[in-house]
Protein backbone atom coordinates (compact mmCIF):
# COMPACT_ATOMS: atom_id res chain seq x y z
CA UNK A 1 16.85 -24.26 -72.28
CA UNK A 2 16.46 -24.87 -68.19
CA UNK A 3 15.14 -21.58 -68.20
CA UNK A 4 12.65 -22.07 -70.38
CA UNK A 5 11.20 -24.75 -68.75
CA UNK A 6 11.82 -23.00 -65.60
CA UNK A 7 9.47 -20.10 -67.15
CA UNK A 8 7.02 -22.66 -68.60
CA UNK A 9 6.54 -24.50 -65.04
CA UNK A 10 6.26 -21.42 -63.29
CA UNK A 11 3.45 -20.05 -65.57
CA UNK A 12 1.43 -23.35 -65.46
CA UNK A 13 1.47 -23.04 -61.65
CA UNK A 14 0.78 -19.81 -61.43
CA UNK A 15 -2.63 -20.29 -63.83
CA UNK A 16 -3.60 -23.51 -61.66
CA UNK A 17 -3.46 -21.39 -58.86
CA UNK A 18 -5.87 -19.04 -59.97
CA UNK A 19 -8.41 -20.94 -61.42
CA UNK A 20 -8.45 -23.85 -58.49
CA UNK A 21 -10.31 -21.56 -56.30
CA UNK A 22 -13.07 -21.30 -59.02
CA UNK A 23 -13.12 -24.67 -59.51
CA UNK A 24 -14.25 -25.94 -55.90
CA UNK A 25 -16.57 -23.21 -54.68
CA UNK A 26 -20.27 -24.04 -54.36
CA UNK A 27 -23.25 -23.54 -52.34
CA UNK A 28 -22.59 -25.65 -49.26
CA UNK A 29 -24.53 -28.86 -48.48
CA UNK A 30 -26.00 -27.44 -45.63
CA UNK A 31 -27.55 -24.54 -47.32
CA UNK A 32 -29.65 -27.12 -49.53
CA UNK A 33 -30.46 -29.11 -46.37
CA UNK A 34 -31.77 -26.03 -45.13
CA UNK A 35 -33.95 -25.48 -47.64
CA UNK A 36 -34.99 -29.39 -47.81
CA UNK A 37 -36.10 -28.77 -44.22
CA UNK A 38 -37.56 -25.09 -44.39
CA UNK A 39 -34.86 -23.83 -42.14
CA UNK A 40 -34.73 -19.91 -42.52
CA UNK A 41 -32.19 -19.42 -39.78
CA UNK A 42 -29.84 -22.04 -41.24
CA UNK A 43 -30.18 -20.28 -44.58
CA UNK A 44 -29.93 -17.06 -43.06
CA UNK A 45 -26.60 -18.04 -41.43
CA UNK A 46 -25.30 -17.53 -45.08
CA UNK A 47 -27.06 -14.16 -45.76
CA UNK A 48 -24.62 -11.31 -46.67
CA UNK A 49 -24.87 -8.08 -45.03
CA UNK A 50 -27.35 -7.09 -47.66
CA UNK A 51 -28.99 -9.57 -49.30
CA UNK A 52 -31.32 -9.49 -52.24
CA UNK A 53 -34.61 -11.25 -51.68
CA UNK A 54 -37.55 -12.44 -54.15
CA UNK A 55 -39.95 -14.69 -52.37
CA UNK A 56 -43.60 -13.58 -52.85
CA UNK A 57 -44.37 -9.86 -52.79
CA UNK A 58 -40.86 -8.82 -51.65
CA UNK A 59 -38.46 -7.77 -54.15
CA UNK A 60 -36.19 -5.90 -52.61
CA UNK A 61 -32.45 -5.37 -51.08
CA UNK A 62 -33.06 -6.09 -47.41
CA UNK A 63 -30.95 -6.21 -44.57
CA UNK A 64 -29.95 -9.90 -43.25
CA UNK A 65 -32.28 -9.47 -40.52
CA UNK A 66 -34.91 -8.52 -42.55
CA UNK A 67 -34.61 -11.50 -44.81
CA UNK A 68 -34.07 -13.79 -42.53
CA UNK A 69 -37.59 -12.82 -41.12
CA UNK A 70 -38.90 -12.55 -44.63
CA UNK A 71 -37.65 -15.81 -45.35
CA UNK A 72 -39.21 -17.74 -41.58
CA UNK A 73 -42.48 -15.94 -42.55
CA UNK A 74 -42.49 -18.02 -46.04
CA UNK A 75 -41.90 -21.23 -44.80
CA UNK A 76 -44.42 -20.83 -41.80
CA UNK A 77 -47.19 -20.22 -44.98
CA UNK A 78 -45.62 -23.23 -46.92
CA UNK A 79 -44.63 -26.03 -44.78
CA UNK A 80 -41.67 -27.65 -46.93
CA UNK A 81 -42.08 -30.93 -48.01
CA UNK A 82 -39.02 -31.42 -49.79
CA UNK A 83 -36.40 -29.45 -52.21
CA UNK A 84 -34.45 -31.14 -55.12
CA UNK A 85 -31.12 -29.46 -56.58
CA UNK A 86 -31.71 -29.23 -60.20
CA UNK A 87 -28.05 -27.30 -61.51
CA UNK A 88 -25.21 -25.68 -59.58
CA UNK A 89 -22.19 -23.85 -61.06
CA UNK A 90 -19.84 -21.66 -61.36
CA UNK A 91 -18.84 -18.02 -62.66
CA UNK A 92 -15.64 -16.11 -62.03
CA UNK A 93 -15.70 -15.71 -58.23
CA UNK A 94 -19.36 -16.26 -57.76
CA UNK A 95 -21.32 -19.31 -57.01
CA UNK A 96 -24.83 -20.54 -57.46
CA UNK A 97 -27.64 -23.32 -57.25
CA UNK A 98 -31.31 -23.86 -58.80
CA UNK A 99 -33.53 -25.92 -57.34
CA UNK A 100 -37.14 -27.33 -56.94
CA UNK A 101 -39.00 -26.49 -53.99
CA UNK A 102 -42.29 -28.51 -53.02
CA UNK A 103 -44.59 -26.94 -50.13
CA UNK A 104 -47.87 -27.21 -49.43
CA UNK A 105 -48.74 -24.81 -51.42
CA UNK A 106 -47.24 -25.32 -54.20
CA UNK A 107 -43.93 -25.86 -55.94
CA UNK A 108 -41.28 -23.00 -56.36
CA UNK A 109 -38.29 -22.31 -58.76
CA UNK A 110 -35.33 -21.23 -55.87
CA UNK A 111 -32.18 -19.81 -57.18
CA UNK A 112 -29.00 -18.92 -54.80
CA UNK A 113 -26.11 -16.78 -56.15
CA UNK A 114 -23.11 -16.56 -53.53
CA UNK A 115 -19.68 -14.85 -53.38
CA UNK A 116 -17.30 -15.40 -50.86
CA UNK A 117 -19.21 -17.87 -49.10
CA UNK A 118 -21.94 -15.37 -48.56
CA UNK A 119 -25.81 -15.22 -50.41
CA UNK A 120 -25.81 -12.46 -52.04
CA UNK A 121 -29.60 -12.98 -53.53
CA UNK A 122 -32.07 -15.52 -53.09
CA UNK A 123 -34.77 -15.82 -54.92
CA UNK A 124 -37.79 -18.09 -54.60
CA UNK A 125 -40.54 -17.76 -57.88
CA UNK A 126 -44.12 -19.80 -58.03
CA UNK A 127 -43.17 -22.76 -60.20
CA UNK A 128 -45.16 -23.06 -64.10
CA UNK A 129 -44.68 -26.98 -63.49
């Protein structure tokens, strides 16, 4: 009988383990900040290796250099004047947030997608609204 509970504690622990991790990873505060602020080299800080990018014209893999600079040159055409977090979540080891971004210009849909702490793909879409 000890054993079996021994076995049953063992595999309860063993599942919390793995699905705790999954549970507390998000986009970090500071990444929305960033974007609240228009700051491309905060984001950038974040950028994978190889990041994909949609904002404007580009729509392409790029290297973290060359989103970063994508990424300055958008907010230097659209001054930010603020961003609102609209949903954030989870799935399997991959994080992500979507969010409303007011510039000048106009309003854009942003959506982040992250694994292991890094931004995998950023994307930043004219807004219908």
């Amino acid at each position: 009988m000890r054993a079996i509970y021994l076995t049953l504690l063992v595999f309860v622990l063993s599942v919390y383990s793995v699905t705790l991790p999954a549970q507390t990873m998000e986009v970090p505060s500071s990444v929305v900040t960033a974007l609240n602020t228009g700051n491309s080299t905060q984001v950038s800080s974040y950028f994978n290796s190889n990041v994909e990018i949609v904002v404007g014209s580009q729509n392409d893999i790029f290297s973290s250099q060359q989103a970063n600079a994508i990424l300055a040159d958008f907010f230097r055409k659209n001054h930010v004047v603020s961003f609102h977090l609209i949903h954030k979540g989870t799935k399997e080891a991959a994080c992500f947030a979507i969010g409303m971004l007011k510039t000048s210009s106009g309003s854009y849909r942003v959506y982040v997608l992250m694994r292991k702490n890094l931004i995998q793909q950023l994307r930043i879409e004219l807004s219908n609204d």
